[in-house]
Protein backbone atom coordinates (compact mmCIF):
# COMPACT_ATOMS: atom_id res chain seq x y z
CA UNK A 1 42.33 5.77 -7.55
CA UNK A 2 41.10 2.16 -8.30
CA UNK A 3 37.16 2.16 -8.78
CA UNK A 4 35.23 -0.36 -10.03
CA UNK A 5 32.47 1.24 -13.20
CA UNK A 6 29.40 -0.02 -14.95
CA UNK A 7 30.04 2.34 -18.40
CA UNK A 8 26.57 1.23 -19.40
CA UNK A 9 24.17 -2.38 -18.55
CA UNK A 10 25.61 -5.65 -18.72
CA UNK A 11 29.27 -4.44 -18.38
CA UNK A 12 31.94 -3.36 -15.66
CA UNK A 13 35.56 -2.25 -15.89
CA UNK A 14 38.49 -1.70 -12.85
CA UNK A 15 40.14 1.17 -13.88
CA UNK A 16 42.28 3.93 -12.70
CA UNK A 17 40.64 7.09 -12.36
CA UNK A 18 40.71 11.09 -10.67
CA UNK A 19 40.08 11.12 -7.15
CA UNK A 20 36.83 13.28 -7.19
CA UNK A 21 37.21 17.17 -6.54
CA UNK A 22 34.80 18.10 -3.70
CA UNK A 23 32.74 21.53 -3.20
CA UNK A 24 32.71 23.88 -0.16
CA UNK A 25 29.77 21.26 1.41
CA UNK A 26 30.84 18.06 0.36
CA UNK A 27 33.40 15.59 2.26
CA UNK A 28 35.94 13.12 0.67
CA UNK A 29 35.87 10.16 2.38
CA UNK A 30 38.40 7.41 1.75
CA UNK A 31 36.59 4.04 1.55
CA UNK A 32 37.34 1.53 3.94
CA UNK A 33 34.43 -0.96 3.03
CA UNK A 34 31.86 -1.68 0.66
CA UNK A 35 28.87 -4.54 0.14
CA UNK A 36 27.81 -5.93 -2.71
CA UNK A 37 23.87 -5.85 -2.97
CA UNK A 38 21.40 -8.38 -5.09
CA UNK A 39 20.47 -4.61 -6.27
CA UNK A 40 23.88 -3.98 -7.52
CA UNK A 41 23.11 -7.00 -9.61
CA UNK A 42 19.79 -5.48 -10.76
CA UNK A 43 22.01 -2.50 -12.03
CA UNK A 44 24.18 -3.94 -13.39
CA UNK A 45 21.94 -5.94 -15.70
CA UNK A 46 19.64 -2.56 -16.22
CA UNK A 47 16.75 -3.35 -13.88
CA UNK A 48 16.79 -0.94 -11.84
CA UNK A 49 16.39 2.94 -11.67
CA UNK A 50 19.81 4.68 -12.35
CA UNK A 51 22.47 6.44 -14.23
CA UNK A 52 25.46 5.64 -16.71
CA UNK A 53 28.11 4.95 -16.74
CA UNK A 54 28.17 4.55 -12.52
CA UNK A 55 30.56 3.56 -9.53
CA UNK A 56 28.03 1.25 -7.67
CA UNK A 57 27.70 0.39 -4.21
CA UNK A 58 25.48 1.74 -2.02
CA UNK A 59 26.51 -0.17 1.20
CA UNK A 60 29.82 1.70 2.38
CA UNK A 61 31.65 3.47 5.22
CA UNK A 62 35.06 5.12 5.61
CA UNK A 63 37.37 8.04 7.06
CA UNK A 64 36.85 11.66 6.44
CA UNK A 65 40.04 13.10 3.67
CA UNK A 66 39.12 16.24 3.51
CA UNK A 67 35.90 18.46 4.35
CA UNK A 68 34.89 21.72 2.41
CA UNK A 69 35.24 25.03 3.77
CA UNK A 70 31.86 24.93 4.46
CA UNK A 71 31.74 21.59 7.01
CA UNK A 72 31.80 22.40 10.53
CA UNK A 73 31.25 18.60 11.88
CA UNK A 74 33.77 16.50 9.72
CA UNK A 75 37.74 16.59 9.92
CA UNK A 76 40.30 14.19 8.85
CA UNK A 77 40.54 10.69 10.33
CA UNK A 78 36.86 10.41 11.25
CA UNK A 79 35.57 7.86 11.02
CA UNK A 80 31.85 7.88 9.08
CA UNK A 81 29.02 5.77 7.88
CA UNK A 82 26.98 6.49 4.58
CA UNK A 83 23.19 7.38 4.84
CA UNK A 84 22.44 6.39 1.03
CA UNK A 85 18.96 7.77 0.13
CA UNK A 86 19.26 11.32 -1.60
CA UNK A 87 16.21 13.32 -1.34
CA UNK A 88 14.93 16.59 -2.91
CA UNK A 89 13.71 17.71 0.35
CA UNK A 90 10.82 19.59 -1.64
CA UNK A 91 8.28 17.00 -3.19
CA UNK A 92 4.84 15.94 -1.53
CA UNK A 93 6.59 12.89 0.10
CA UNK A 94 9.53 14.58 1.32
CA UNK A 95 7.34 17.19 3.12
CA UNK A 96 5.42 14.25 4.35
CA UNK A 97 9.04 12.91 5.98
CA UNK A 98 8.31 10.08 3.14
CA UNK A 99 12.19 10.30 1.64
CA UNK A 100 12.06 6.93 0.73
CA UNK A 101 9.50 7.92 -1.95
CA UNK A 102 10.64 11.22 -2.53
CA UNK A 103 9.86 11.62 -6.71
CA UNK A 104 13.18 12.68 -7.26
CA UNK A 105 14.98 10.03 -5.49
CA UNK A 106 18.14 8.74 -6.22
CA UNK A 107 20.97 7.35 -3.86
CA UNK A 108 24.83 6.73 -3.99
CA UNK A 109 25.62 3.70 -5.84
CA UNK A 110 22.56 3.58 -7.74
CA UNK A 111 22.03 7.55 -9.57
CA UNK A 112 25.48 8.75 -7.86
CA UNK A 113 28.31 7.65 -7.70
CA UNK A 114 28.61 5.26 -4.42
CA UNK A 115 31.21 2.78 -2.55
CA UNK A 116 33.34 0.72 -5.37
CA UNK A 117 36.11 2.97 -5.43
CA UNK A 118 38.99 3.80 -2.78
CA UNK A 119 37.44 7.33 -2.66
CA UNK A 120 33.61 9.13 -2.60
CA UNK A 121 32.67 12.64 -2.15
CA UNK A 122 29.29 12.73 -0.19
CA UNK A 123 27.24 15.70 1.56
CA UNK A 124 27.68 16.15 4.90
CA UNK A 125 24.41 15.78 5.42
CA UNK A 126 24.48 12.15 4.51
CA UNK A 127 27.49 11.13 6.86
CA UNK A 128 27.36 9.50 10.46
CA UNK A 129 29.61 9.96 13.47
CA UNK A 130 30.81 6.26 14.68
CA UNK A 131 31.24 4.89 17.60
CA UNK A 132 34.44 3.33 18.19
CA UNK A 133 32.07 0.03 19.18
CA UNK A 134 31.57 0.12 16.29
CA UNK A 135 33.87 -1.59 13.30
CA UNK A 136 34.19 -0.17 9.72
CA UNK A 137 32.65 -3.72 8.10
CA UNK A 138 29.65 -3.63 10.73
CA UNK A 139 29.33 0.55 9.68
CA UNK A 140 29.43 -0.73 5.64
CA UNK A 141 26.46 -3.31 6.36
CA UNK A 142 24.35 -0.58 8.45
CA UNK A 143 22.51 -0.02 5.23
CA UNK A 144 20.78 -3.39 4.88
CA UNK A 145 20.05 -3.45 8.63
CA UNK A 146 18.40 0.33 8.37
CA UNK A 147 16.67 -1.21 5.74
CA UNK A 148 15.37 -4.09 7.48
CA UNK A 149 14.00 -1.70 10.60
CA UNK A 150 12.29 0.21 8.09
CA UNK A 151 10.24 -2.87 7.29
CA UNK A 152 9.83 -4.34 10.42
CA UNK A 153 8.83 -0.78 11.52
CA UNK A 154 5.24 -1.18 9.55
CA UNK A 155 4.52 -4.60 11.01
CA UNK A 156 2.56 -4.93 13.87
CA UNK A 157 4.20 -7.83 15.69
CA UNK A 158 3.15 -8.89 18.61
CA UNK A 159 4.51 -11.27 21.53
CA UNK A 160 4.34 -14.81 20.32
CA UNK A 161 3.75 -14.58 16.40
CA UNK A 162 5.08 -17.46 14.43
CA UNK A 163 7.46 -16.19 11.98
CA UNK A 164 7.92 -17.50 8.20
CA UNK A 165 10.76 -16.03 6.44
CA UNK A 166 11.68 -17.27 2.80
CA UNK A 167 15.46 -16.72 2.12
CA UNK A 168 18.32 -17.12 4.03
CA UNK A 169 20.52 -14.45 2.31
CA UNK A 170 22.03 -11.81 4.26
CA UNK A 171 18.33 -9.87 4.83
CA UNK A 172 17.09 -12.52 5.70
CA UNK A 173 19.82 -13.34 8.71
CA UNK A 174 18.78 -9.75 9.21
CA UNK A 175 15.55 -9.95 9.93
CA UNK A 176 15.43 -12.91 11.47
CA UNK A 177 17.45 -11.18 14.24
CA UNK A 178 15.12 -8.68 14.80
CA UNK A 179 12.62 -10.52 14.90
CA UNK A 180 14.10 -12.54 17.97
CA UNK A 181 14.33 -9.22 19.39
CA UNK A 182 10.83 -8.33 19.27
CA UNK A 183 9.86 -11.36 21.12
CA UNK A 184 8.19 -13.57 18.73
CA UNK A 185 7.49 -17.46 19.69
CA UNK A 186 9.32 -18.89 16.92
CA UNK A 187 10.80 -18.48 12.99
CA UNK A 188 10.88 -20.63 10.05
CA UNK A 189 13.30 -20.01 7.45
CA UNK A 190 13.19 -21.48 4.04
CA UNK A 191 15.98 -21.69 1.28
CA UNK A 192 17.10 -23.87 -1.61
CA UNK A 193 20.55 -23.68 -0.31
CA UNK A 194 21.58 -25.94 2.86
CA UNK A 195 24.55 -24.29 3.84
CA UNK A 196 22.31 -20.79 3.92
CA UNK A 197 19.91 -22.62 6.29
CA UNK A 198 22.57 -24.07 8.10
CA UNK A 199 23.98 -20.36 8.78
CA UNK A 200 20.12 -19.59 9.71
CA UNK A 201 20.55 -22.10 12.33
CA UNK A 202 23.74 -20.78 13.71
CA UNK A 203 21.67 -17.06 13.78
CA UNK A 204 18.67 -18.65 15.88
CA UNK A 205 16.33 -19.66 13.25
CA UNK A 206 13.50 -22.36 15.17
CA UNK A 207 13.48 -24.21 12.04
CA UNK A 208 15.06 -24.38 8.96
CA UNK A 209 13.98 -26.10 6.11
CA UNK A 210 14.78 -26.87 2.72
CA UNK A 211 12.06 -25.56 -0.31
CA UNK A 212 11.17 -29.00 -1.82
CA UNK A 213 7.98 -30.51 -2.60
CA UNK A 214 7.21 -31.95 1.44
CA UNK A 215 7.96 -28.25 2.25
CA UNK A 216 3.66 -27.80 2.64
CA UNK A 217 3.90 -30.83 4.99
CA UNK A 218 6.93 -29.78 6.90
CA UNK A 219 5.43 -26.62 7.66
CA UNK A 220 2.26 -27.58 8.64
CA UNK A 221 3.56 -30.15 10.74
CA UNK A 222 5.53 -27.03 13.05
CA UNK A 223 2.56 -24.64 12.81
CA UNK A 224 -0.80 -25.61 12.43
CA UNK A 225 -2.95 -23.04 11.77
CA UNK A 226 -0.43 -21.77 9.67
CA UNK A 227 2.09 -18.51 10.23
CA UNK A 228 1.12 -15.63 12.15
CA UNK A 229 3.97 -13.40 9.75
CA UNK A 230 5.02 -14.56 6.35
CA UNK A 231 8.04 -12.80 5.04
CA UNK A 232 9.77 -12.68 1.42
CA UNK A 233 13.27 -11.77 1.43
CA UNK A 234 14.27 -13.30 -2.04
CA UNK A 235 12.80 -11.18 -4.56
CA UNK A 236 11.41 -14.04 -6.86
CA UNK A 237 8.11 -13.85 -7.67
CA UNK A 238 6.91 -17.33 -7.78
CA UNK A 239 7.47 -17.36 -4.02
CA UNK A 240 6.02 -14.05 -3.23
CA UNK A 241 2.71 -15.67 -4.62
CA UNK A 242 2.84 -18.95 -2.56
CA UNK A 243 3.22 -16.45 0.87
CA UNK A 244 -0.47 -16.47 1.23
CA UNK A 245 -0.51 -19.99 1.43
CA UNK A 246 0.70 -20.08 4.43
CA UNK A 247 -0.40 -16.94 6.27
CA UNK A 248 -2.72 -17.35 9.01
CA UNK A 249 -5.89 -15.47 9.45
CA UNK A 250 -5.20 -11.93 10.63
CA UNK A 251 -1.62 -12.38 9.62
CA UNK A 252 0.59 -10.25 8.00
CA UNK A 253 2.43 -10.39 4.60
CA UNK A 254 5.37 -8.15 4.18
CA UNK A 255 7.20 -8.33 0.60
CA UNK A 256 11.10 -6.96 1.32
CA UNK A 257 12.75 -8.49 -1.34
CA UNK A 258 12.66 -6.41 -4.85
CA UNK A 259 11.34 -8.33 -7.53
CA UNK A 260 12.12 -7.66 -11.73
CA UNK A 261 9.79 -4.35 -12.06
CA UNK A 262 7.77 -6.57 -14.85
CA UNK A 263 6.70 -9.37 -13.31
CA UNK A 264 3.58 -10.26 -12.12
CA UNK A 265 1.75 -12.51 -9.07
CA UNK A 266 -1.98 -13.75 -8.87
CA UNK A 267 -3.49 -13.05 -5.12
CA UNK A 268 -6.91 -13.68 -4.14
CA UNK A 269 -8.34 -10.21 -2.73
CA UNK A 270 -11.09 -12.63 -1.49
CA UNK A 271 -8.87 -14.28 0.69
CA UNK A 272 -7.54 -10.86 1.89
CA UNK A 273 -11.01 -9.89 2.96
CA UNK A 274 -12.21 -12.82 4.53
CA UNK A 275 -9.44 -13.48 6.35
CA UNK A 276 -8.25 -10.34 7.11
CA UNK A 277 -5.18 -10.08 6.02
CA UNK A 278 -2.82 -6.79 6.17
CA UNK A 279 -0.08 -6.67 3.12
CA UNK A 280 3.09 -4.58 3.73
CA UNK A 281 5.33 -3.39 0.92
CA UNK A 282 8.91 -1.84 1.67
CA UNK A 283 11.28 0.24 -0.06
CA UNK A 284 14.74 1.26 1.25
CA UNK A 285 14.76 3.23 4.69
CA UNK A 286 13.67 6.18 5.72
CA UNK A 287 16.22 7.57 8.24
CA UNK A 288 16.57 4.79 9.97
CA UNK A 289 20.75 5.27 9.55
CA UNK A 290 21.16 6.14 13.49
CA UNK A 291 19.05 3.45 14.55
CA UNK A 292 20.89 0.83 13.08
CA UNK A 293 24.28 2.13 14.50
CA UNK A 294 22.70 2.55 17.77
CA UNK A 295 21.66 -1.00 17.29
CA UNK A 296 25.54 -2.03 16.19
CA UNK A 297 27.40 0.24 19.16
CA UNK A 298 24.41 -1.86 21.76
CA UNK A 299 25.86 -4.83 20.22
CA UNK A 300 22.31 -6.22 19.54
CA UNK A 301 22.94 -7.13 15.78
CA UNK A 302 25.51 -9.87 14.73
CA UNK A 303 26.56 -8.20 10.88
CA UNK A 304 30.30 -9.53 10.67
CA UNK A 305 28.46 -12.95 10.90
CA UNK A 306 26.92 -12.67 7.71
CA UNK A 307 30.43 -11.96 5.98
CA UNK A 308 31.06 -14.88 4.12
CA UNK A 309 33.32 -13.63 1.29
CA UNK A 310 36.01 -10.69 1.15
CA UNK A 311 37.38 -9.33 -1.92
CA UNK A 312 39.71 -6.61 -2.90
CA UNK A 313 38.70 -4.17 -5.68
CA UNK A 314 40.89 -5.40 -8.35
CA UNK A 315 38.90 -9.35 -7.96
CA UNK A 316 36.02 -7.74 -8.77
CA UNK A 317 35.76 -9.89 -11.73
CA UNK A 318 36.03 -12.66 -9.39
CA UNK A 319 33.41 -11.76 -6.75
CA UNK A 320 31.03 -10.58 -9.60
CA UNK A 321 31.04 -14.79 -11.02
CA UNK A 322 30.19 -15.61 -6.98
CA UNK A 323 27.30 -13.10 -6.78
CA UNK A 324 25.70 -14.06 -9.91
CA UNK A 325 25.88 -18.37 -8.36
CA UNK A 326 24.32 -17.40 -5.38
CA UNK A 327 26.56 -19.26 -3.39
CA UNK A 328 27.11 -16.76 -0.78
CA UNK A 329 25.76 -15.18 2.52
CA UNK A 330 27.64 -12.16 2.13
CA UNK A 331 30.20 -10.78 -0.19
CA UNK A 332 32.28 -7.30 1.40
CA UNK A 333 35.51 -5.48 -0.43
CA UNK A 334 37.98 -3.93 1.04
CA UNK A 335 38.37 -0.72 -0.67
CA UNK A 336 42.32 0.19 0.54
CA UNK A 337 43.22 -2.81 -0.80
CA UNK A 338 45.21 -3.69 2.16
């Protein structure tokens, strides 16, 4: 089978290799689809917890092969989404139904082998029943969105907040979504890039504006008293540290994207205090796989939308140059090739 393999950081290969031999409770799926993260990136370049040499790809769905002898749910031709966390089940924060912090946590595509290959044995455990509302692209992207619940999840948002969301990436058209669900009175959504914002616009975004030096007058001119929310979803630290500038008091900070492990911000715990700030972290998802199809099969989330690049395997040289421009919503590979 055609996979694509980081042997070790800072290099990948598209080789042939064995189509992995399954145990009595695993199923081989065949691959249908598979996302490419910014934390594929972050593995690739050795930033991030995991194991060589590795098939990434964490964001993937596909059709049951073959189920052990032991698998009573799975058959052939099934269709199936991948829950990616794996989870001793046995640490503090497992017991605590904390997987996403489990101590031994790894996941497919990041300490197992995941998505960039035509084929993946996985646990039953990990695999979803779809709905035939649902498609296999929209099943491949469920990750991000279970992701983005998680997050949302810890916020305490409230009819009529005014949103801030930096980056207009695929999270970011995520959450923005929700958001819109939840009945908020309006989102901002900054970006370098104008096409990205001009996608933001097409997803609902209020306002959409580009990160220049007016940006403190632009925003101040649509809110205020500032932003009720204020959301990163780019990872970079230099804007995680400006999101207090615009928070309003009693608002809420909420850092989603995942910034280099060894970098550092300056925050006023003063201004925390007086203000009253609350400051949300957020790691992966905790089980939040069946909400986010439920969410798909209800049609409530737009995820095809964000596609704005497909590849095959084989151009994974190809898509790997567009990832590391940035000049992309989102990039998807078919994994049959066909």
């Amino acid at each position: 089978m055609k996979a694509v393999i980081f042997p070790r950081p800072g290099e990948f290969e598209v080789r042939d290799i064995e189509v992995p031999e399954i145990n009595d409770n695993e199923v081989l799926i065949r691959n249908s689809y598979v996302g490419f993260c910014g934390t594929d990136l972050k593995i690739f370049k050795g930033e991030y917890v995991t194991v060589f040499p590795l098939i990434p790809g964490h964001e993937f769905a596909g059709v049951v092969e073959k189920a052990g002898k032991n698998i009573t749910g799975f058959k052939k031709g099934q269709r199936v989404a991948v829950e990616h966390t794996i989870a001793c089940g046995t640490c503090y924060f497992c017991k605590r139904n904390e997987q996403n912090l489990c101590i031994n946590r790894g996941s497919f595509g990041t300490t197992a082998n995941g998505g960039f290959a035509e084929y993946t044995k996985i646990p039953a455990f990990h695999l979803h029943h779809l709905s035939d509302k649902i498609s296999m692209k929209e099943a491949a992207l469920q990750e991000p969105l279970a992701c983005t619940i998680f997050a949302l999840e810890k916020v305490n948002i409230r009819f009529g907040d005014k949103v801030l969301i930096f980056g207009a990436g695929s999270t970011g058209l995520i959450l923005l979504q929700l958001l819109k669900i939840r009945g908020v009175s309006g989102i901002t959504v900054v970006d370098i890039d104008e096409e990205k914002l001009k996608t933001s616009r097409n997803f609902g975004a209020d306002e959409a504006l580009i990160n220049d030096e007016n940006l403190d007058n632009k925003l101040k001119s649509i809110s205020e008293y500032n932003f009720d929310i204020v959301i990163d979803a780019t990872g970079i630290s230099g804007i995680c540290e400006k999101l207090f500038k615009y928070i309003n008091k009693n608002g809420k900070v909420l850092f989603f994207g995942i910034c280099n492990q060894e970098e550092k911000i300056s925050i006023s715990p003063f201004q925390i205090t007086k203000n009253d700030l609350s400051v949300f972290g957020s790691f992966s998802c905790n089980r939040n796989t069946a909400q986010a199809l439920e969410m798909l099969e209800g049609k409530k989330i737009n995820l095809e939308g964000l596609i704005s690049h497909e590849f095959k395997l084989t151009d994974f040289a190809e898509a790997f140059s567009l990832a590391k421009s940035g000049k992309f919503s989102k990039i998807i590979f078919n994994c049959s090739g066909e």
